[in-house]
N, C-alpha and C. Protein backbone atom coordinates (compact mmCIF):
# COMPACT_ATOMS: atom_id res chain seq x y z
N UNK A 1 -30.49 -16.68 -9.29
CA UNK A 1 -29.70 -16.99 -8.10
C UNK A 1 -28.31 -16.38 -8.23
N UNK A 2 -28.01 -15.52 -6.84
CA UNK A 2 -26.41 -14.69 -7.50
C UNK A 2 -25.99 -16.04 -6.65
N UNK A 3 -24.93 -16.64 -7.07
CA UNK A 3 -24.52 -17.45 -6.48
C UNK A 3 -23.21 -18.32 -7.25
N UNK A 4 -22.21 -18.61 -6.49
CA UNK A 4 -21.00 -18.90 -7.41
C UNK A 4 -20.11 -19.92 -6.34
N UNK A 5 -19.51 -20.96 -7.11
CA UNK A 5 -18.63 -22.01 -6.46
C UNK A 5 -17.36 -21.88 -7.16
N UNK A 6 -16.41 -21.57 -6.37
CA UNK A 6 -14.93 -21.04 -7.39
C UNK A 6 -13.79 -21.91 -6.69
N UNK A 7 -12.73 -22.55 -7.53
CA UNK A 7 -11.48 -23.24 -6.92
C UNK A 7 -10.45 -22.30 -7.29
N UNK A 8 -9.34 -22.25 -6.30
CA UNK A 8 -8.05 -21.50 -6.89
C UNK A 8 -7.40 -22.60 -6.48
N UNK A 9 -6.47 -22.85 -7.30
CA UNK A 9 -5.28 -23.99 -6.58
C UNK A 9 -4.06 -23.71 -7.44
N UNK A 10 -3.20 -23.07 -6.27
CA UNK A 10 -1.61 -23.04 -6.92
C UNK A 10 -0.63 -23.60 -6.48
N UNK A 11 0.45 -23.63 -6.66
CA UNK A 11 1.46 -24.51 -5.36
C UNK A 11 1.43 -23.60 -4.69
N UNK A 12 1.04 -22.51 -3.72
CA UNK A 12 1.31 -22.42 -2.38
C UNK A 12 0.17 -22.32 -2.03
N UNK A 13 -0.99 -22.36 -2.58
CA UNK A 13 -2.70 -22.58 -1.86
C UNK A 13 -3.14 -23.26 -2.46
N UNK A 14 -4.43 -23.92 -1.81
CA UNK A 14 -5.87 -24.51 -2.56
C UNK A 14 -6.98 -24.09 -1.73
N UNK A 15 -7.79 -23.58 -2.54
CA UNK A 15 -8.81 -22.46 -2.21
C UNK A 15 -9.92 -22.50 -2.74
N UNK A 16 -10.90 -23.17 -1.68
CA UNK A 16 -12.38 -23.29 -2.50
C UNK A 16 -13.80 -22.31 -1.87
N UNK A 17 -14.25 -21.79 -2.69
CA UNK A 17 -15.32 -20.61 -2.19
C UNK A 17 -16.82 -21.49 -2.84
N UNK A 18 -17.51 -21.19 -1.94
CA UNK A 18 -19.24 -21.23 -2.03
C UNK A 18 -19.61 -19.94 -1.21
N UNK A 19 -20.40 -19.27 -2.50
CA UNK A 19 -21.12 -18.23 -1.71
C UNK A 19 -22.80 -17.83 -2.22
N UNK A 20 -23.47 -17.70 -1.61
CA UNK A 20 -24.73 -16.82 -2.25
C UNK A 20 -25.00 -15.28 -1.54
N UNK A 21 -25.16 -14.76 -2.03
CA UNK A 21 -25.09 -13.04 -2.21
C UNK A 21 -25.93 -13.02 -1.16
N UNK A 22 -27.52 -14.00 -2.24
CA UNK A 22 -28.87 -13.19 -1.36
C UNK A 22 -28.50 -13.81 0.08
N UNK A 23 -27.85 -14.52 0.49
CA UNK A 23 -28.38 -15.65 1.91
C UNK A 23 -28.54 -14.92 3.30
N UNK A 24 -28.28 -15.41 4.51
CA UNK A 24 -28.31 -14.90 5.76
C UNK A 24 -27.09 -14.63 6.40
N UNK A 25 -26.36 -14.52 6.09
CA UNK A 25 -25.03 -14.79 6.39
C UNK A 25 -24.66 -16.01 7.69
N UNK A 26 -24.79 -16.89 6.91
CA UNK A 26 -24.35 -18.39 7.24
C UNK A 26 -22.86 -18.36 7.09
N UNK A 27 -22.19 -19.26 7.59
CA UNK A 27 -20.73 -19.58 7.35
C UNK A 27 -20.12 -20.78 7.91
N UNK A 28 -19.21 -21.09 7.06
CA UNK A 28 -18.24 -22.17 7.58
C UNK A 28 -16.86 -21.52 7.12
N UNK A 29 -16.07 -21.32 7.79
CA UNK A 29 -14.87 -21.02 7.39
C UNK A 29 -13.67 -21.50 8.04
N UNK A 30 -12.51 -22.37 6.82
CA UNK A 30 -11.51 -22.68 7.49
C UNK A 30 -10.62 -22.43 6.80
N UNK A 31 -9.36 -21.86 7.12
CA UNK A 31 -8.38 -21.14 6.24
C UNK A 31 -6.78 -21.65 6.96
N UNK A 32 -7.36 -22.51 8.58
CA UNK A 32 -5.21 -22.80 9.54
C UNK A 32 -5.04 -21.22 9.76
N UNK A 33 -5.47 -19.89 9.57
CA UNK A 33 -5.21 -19.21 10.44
C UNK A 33 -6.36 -18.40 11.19
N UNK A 34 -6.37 -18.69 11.95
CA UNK A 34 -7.73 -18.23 13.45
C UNK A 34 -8.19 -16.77 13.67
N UNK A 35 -7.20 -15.63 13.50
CA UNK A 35 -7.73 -14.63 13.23
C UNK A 35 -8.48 -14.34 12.17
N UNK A 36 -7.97 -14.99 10.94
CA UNK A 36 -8.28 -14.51 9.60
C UNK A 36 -9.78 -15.55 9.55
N UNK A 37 -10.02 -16.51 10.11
CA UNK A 37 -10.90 -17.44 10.11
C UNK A 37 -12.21 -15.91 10.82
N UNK A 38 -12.00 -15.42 11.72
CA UNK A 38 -12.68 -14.56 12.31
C UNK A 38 -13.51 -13.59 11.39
N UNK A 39 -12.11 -12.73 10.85
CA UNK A 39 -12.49 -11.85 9.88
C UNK A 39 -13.29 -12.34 8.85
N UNK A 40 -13.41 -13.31 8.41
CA UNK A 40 -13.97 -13.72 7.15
C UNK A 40 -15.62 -14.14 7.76
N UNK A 41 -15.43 -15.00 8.96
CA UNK A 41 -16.99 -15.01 9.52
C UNK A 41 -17.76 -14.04 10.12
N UNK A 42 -17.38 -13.09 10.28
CA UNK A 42 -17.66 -11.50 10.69
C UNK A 42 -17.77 -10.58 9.54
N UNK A 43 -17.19 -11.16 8.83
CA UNK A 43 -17.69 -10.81 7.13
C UNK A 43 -18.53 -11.31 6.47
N UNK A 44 -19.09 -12.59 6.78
CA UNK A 44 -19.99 -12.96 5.96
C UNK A 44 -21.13 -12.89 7.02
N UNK A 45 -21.23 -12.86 8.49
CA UNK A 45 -22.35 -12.14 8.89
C UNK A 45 -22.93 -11.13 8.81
N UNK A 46 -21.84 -9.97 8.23
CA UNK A 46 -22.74 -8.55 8.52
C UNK A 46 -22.78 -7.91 6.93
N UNK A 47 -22.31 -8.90 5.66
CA UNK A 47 -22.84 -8.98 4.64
C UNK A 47 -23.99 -9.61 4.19
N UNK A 48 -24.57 -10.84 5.17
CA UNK A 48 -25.32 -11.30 4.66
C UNK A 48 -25.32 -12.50 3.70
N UNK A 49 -23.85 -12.59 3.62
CA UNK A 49 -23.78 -13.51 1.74
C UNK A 49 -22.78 -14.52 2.84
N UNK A 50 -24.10 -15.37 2.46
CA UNK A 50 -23.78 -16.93 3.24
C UNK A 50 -22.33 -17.33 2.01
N UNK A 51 -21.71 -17.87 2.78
CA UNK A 51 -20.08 -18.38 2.99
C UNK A 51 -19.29 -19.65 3.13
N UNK A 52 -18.87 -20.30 2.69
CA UNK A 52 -18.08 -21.37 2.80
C UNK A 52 -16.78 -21.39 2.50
N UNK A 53 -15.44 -21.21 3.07
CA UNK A 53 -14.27 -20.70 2.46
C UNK A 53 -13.77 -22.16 2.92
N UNK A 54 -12.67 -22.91 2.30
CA UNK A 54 -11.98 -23.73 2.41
C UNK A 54 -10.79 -23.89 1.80
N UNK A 55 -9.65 -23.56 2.79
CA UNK A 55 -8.36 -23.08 2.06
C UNK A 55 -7.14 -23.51 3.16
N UNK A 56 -6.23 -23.88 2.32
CA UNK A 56 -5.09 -24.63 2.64
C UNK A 56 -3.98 -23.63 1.94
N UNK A 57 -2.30 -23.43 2.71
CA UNK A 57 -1.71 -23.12 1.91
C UNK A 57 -0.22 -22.96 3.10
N UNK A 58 0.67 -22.63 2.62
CA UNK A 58 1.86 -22.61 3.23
C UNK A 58 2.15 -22.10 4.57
N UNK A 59 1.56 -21.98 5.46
CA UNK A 59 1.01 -20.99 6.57
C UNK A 59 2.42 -21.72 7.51
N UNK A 60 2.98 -22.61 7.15
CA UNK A 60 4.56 -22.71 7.62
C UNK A 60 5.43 -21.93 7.49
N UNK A 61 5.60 -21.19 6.27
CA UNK A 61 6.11 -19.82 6.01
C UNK A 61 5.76 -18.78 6.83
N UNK A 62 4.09 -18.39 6.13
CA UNK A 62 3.65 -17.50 6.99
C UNK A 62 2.35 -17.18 6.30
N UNK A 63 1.22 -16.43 6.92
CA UNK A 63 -0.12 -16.50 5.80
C UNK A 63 -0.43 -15.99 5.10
N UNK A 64 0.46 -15.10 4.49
CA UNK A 64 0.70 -14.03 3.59
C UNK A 64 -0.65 -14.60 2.02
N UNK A 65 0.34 -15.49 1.67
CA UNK A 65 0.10 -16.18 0.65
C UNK A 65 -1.37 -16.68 1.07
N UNK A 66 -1.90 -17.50 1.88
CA UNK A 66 -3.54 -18.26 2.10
C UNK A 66 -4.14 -16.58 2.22
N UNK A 67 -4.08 -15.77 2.67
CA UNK A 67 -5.00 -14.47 2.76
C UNK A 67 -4.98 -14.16 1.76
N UNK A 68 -4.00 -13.62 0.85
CA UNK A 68 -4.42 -12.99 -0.29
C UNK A 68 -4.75 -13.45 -1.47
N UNK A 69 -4.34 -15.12 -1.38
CA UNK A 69 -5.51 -15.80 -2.70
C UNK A 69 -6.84 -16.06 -1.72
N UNK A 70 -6.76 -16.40 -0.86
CA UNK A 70 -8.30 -16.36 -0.62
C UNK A 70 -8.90 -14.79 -0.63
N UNK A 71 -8.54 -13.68 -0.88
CA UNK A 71 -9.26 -12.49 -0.96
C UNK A 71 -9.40 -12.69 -2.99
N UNK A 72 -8.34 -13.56 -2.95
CA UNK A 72 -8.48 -13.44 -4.94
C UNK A 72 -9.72 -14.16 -5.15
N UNK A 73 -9.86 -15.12 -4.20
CA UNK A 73 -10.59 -16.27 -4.71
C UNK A 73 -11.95 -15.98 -4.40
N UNK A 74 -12.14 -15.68 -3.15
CA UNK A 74 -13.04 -14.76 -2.84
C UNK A 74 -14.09 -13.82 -3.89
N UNK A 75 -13.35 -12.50 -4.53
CA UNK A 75 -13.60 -11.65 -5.15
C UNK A 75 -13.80 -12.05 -6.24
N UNK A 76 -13.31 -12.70 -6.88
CA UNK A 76 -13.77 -13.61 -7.89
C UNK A 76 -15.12 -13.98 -7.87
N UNK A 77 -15.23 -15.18 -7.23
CA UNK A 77 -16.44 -15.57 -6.92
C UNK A 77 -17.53 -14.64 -6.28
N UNK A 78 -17.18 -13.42 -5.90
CA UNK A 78 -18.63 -12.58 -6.27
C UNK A 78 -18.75 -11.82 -7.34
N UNK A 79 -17.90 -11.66 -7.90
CA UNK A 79 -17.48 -11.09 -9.18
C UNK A 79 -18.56 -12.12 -10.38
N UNK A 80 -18.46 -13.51 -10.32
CA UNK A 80 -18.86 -14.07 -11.02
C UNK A 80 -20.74 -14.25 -10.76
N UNK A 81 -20.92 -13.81 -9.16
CA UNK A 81 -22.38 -14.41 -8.89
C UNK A 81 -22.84 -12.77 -9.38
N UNK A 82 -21.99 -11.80 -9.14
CA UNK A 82 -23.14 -10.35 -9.59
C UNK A 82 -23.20 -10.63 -11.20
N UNK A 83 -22.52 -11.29 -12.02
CA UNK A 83 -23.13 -11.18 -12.99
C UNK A 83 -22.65 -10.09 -13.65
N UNK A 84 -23.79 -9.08 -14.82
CA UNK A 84 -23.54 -7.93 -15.44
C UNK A 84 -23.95 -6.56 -14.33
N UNK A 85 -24.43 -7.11 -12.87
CA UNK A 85 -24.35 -6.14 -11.87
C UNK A 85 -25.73 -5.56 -12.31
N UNK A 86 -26.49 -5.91 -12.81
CA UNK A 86 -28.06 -5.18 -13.13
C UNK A 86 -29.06 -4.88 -11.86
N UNK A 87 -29.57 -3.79 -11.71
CA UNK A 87 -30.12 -3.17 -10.55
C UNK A 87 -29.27 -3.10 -9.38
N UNK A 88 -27.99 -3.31 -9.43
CA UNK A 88 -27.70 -3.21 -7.58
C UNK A 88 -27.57 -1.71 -7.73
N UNK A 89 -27.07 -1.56 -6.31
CA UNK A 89 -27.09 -0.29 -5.60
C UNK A 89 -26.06 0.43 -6.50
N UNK A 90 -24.59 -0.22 -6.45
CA UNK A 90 -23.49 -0.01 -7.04
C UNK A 90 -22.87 0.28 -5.68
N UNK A 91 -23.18 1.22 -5.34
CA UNK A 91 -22.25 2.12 -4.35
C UNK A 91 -22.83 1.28 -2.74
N UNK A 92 -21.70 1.30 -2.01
CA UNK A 92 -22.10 1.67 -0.37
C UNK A 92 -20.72 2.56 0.60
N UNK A 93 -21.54 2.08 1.91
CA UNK A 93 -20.86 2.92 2.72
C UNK A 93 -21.29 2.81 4.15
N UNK A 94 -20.11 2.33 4.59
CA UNK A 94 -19.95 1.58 5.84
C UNK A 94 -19.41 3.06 7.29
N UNK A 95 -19.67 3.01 8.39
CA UNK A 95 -18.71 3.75 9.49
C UNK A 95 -19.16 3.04 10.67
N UNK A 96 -17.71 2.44 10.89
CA UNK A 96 -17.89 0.86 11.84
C UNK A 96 -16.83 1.35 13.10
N UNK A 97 -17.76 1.88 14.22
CA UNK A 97 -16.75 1.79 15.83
C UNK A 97 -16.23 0.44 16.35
N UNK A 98 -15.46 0.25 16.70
CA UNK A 98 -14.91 -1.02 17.12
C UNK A 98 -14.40 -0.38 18.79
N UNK A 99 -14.96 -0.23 19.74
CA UNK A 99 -14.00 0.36 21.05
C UNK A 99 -13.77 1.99 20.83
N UNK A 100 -12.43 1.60 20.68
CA UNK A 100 -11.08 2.92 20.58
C UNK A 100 -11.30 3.24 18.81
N UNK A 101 -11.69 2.46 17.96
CA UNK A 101 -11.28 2.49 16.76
C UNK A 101 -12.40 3.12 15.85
N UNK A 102 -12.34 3.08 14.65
CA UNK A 102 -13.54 3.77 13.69
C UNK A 102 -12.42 4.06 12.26
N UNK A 103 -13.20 3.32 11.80
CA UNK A 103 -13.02 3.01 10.00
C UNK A 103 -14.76 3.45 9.14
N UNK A 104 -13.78 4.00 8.03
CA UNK A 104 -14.92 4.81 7.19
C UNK A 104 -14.71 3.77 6.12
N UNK A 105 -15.50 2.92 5.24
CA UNK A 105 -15.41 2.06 4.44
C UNK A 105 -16.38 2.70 3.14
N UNK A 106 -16.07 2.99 1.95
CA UNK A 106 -16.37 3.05 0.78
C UNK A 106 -16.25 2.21 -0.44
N UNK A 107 -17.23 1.61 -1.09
CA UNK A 107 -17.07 0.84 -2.15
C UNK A 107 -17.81 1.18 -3.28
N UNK A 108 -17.63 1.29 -4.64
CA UNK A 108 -18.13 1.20 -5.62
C UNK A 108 -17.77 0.31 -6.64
N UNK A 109 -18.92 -0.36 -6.84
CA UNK A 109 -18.66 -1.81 -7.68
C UNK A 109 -18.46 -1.23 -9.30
N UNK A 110 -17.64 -0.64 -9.91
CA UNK A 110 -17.70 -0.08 -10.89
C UNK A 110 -17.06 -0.75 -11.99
N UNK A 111 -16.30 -1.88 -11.85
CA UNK A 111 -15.62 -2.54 -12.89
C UNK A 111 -13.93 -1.91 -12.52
N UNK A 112 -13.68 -1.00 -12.06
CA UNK A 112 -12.94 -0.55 -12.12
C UNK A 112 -11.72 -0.41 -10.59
N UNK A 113 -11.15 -1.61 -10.98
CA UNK A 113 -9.72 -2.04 -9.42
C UNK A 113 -8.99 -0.39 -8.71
N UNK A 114 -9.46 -0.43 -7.56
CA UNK A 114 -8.06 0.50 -7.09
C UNK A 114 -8.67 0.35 -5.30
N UNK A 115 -7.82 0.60 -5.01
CA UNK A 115 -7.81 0.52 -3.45
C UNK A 115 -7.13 1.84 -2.51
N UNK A 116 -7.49 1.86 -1.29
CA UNK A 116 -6.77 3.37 -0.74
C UNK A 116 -7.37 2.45 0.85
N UNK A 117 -5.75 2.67 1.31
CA UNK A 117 -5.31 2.03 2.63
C UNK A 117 -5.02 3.00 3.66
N UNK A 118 -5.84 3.90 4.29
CA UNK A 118 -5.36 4.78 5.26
C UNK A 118 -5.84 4.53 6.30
N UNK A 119 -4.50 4.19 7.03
CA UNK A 119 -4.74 3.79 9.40
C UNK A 119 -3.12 3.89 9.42
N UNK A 120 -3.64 4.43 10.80
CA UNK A 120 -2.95 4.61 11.55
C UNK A 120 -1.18 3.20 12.35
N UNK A 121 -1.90 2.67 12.16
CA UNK A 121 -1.44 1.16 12.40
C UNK A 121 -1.02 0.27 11.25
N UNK A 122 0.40 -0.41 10.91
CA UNK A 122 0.81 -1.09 9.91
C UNK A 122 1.69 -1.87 10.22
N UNK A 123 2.37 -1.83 11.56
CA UNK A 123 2.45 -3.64 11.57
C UNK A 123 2.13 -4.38 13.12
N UNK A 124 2.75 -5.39 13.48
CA UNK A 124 1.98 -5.84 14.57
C UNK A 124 1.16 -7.17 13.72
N UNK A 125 0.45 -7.96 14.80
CA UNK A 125 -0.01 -9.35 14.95
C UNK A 125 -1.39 -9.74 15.58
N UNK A 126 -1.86 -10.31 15.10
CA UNK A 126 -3.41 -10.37 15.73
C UNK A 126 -3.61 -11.93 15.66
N UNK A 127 -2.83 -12.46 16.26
CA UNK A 127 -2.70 -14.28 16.66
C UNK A 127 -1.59 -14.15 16.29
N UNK A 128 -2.03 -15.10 14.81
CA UNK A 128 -0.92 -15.42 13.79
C UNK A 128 -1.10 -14.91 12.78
N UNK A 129 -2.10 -14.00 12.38
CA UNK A 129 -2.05 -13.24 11.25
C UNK A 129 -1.42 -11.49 11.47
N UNK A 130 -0.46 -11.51 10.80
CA UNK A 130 -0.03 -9.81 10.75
C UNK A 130 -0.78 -9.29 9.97
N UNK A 131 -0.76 -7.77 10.42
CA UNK A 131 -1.38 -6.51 9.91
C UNK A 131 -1.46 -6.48 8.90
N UNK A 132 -0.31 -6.45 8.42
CA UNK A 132 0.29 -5.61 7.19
C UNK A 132 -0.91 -6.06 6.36
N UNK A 133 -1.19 -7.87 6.49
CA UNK A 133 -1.90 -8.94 5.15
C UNK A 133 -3.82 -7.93 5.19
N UNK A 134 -3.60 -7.06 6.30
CA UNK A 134 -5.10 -6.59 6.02
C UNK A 134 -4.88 -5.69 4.88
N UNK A 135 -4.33 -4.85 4.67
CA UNK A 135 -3.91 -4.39 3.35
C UNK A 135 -4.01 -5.30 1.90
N UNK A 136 -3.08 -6.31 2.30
CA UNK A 136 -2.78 -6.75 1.25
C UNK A 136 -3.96 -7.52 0.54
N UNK A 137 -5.10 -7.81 1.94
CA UNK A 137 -6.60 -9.18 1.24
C UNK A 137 -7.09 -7.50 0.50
N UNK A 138 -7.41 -6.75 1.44
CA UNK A 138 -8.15 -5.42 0.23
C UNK A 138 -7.70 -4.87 -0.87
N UNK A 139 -6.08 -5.07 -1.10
CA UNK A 139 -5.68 -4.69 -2.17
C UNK A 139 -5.93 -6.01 -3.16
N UNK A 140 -5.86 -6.89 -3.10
CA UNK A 140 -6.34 -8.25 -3.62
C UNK A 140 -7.59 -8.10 -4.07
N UNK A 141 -8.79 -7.96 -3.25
CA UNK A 141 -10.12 -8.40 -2.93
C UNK A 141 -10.76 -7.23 -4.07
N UNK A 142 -10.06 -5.97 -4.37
CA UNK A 142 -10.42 -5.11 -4.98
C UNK A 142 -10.25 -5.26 -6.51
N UNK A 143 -8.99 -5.75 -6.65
CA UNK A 143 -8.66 -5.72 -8.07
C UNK A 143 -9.45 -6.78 -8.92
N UNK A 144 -9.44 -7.51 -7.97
CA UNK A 144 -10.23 -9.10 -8.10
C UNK A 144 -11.41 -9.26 -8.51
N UNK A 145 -12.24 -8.41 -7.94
CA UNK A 145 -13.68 -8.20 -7.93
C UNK A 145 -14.15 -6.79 -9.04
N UNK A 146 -12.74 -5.98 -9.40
CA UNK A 146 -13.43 -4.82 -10.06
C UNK A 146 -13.85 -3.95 -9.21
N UNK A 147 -13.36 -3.52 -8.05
CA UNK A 147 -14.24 -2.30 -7.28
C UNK A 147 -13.21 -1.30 -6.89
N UNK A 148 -14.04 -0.16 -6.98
CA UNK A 148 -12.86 0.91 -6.03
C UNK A 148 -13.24 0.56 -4.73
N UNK A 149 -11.82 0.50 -3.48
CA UNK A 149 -12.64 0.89 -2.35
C UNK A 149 -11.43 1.51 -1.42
N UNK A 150 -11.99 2.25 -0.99
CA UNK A 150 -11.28 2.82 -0.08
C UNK A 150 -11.43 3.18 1.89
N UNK A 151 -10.56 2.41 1.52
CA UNK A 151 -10.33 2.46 3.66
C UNK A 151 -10.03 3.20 4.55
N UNK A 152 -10.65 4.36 4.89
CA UNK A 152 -9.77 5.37 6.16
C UNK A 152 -10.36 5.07 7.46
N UNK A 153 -9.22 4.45 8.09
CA UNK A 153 -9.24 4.39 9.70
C UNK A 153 -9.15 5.69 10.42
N UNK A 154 -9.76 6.37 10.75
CA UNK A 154 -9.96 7.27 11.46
C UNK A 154 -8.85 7.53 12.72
N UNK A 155 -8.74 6.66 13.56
CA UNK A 155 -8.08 6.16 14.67
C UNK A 155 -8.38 5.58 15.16
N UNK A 156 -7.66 4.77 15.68
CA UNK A 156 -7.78 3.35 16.42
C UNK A 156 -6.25 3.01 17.16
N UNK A 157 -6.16 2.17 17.82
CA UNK A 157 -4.53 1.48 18.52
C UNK A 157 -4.40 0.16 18.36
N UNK A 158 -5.44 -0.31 19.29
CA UNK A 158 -5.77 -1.91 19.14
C UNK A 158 -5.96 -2.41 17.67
N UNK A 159 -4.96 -3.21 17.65
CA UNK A 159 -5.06 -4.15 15.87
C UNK A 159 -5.78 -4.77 16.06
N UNK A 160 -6.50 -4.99 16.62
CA UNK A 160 -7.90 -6.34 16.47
C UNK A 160 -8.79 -5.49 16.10
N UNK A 161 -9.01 -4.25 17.00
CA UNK A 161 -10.46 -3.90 16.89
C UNK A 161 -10.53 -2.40 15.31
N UNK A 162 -8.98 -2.54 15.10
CA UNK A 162 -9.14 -1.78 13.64
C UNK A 162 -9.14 -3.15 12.52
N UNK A 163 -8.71 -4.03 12.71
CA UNK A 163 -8.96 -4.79 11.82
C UNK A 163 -10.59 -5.19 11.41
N UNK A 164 -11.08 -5.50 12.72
CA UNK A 164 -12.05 -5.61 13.14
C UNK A 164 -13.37 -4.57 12.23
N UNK A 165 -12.78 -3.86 12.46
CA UNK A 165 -13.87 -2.48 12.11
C UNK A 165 -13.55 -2.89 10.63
N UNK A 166 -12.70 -2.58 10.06
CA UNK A 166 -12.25 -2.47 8.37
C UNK A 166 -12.96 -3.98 7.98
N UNK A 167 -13.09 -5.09 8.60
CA UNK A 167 -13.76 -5.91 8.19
C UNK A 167 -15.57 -5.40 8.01
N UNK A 168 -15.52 -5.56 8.68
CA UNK A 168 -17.08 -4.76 9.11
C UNK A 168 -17.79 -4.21 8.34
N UNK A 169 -16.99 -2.85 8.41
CA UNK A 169 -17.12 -1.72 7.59
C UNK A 169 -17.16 -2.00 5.76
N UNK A 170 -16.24 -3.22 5.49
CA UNK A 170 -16.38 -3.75 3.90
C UNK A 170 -17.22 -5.23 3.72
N UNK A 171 -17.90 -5.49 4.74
CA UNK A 171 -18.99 -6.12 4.90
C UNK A 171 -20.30 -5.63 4.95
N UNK A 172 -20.39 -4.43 5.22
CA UNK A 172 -21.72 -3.53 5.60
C UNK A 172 -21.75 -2.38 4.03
N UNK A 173 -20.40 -2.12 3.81
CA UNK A 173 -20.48 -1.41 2.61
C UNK A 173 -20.99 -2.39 1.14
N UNK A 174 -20.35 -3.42 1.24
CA UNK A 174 -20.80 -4.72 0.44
C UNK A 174 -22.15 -5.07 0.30
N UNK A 175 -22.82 -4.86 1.49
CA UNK A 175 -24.25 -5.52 1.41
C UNK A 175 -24.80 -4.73 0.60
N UNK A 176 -24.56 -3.02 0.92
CA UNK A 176 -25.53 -2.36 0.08
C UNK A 176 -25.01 -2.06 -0.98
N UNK A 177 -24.09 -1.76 -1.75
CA UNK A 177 -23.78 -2.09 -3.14
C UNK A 177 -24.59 -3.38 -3.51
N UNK A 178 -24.47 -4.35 -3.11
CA UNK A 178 -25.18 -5.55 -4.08
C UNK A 178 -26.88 -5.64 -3.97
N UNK A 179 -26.96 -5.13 -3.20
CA UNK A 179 -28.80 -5.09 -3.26
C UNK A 179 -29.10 -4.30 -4.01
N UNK A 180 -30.35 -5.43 -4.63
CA UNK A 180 -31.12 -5.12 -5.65
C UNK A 180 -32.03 -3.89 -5.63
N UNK A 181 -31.83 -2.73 -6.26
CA UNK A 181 -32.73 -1.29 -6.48
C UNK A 181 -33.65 -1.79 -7.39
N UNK A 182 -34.82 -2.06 -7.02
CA UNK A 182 -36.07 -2.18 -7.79
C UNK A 182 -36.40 -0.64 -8.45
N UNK A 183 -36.16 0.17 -8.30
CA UNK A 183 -36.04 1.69 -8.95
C UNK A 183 -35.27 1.68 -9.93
N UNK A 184 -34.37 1.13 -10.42
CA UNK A 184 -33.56 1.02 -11.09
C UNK A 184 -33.50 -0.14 -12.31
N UNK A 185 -33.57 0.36 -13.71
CA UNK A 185 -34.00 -0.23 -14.49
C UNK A 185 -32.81 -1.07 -15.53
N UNK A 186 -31.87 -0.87 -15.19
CA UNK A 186 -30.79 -1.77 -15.92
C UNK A 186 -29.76 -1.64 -15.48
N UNK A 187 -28.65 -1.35 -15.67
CA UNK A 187 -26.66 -1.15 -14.70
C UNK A 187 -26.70 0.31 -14.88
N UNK A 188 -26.56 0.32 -13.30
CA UNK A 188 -26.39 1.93 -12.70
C UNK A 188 -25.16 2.49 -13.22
N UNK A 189 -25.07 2.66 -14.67
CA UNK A 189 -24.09 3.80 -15.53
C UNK A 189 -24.43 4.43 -16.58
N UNK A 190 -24.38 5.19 -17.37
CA UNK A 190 -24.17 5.69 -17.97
C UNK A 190 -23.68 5.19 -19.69
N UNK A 191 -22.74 4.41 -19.05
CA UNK A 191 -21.70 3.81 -20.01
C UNK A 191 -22.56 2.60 -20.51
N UNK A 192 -23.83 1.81 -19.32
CA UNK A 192 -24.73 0.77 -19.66
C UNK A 192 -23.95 -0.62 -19.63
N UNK A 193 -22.56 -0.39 -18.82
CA UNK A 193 -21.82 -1.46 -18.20
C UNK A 193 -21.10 -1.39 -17.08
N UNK A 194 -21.12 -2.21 -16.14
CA UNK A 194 -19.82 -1.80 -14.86
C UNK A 194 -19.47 -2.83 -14.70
């Protein structure tokens, strides 16, 4: 069972994840901010990996802080359900239209953190969550989890529907990195670890 229950709790969040990899993409998600509540259930639908996020945190300030430990907390906890990563895909690859918009999403689960943030668009508001924090959950979500991934927005205007897409797009790239290659006889490296 890939499957993992993770707490983060610091003084400015408390952050609890249930997830299973294999599931349907089920969800409950509550985080106090409504866009980001979106993104995360639009993420765990078109990944597939049923979801439970439950997170509290200073969102009086602003949500800076609840987004990017919940992308920690998050990544973690799939970090912990893949395990030593044996038979998955490793790699995917997402290209998600949203309207006006289109994001190219790349991931490789390699053990190895780095991120690449290219759109057009960097600040601005989508409720109560700003832009900028979409950056900041992938630069989080990456290091967190061990993956390269890299984001090019193609073009887009509308911040919803590029956010939108970049969710998507690392939801759809996600699924197929973690599925299981029955062709594949132990961790897709070389090295015989990722």
């Amino acid at each position: 069972m890939r499957t993992a229950d993770l707490r983060r709790k610091t003084n400015e969040t408390d952050i609890l994840i249930n997830l299973d990899i294999d599931g349907t993409g089920k969800y409950s998600v509550e985080t106090g901010i409504g866009f980001f509540n979106h993104m995360l259930e639009l993420f765990s639908r078109h990944s597939l990996i049923d979801l439970k996020v439950e997170a509290s945190g200073d969102i009086s300030v602003d949500g800076h802080h609840t987004i990017e430990d919940t992308a920690i907390a998050l990544a973690s906890a799939l970090k912990k359900a893949l395990g030593n990563k044996e038979k998955i895909n490793r790699y995917g690859f997402a290209s998600i239209p949203m309207d006006e918009a289109l994001s190219n999403v790349t991931i490789d689960l390699s053990g190895r953190p780095f991120a690449v943030f290219n759109c057009p668009v960097s600040q601005g508001r989508m409720g109560e969550m700003d832009f900028e924090t979409v950056e900041e959950f992938i630069t989080a979500f990456a290091c967190n989890l061990g993956a390269n991934i890299h984001i090019n927005v193609l073009y887009g205007s509308n911040r919803h529907h590029i956010a939108e897409s970049i969710f998507k797009g690392l939801a759809r790239s996600l699924r197929q990195a973690v599925t299981i290659d029955n062709k594949e006889t132990g961790i897709p490296s070389t090295k015989g670890e990722i």
